[in-house]
Protein backbone atom coordinates (compact mmCIF):
# COMPACT_ATOMS: atom_id res chain seq x y z
CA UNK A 1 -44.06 25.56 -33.07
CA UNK A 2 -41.39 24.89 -35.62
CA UNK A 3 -43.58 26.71 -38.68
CA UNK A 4 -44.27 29.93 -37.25
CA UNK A 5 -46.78 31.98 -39.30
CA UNK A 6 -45.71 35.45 -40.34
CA UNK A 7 -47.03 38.72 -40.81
CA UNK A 8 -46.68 40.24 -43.91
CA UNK A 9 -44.82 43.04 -42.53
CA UNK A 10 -42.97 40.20 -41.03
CA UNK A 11 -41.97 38.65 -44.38
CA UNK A 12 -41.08 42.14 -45.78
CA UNK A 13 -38.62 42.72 -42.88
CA UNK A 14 -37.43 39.59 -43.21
CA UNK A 15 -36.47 39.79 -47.27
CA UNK A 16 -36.22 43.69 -46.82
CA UNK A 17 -38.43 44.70 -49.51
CA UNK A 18 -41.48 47.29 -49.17
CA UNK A 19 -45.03 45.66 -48.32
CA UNK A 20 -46.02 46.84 -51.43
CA UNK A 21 -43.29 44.48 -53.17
CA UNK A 22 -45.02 41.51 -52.06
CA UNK A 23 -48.49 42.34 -52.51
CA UNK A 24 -47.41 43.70 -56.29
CA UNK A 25 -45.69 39.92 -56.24
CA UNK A 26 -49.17 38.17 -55.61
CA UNK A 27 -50.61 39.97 -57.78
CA UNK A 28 -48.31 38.66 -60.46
CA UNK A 29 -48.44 35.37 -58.89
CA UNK A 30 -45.05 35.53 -57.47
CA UNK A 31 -43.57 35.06 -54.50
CA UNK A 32 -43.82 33.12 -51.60
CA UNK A 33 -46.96 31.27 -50.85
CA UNK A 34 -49.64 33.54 -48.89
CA UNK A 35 -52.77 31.94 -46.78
CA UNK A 36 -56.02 33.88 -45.69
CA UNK A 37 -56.31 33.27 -42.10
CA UNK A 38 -59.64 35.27 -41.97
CA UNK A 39 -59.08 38.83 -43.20
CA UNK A 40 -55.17 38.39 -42.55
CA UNK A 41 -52.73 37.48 -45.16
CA UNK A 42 -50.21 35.08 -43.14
CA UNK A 43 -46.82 33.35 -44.47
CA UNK A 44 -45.07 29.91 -43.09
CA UNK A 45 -41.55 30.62 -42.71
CA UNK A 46 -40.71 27.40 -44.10
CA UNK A 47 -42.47 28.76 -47.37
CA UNK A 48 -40.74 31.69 -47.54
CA UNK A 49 -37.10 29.72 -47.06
CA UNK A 50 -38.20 27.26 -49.78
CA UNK A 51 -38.90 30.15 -52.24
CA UNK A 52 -35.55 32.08 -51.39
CA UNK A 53 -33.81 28.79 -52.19
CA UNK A 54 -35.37 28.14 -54.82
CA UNK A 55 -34.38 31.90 -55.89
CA UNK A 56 -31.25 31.38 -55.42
CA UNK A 57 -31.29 28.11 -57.42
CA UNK A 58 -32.37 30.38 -60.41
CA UNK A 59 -30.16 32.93 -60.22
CA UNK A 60 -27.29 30.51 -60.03
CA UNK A 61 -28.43 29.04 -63.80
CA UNK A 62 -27.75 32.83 -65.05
């Protein structure tokens, strides 16, 4: 299982911003992309890579 699906407590940890970051980000319609898997909110790492990158990409044009 290469594309692990993660938590969003999992994702938070993992960019080390509050839960309340990311969920303010989807709001917005930022961040990375979030699935419903039933009532839970679920993230593929690969997702969350590609938008760090992709981050990074941006900052790097300032």
């Amino acid at each position: 299982m290469n594309d692990k699906m993660l938590t969003v407590n999992d994702v938070a940890e993992y960019l080390g911003v509050p839960k309340a970051t990311l969920y303010a980000w989807s709001t917005r319609g930022l961040g990375p992309r979030r699935y419903r898997v039933g009532k839970h909110l679920r993230h593929r790492r690969t997702d969350v890579d590609a938008w760090l990158e992709t981050q990074a990409q941006e900052a790097a044009r300032w």
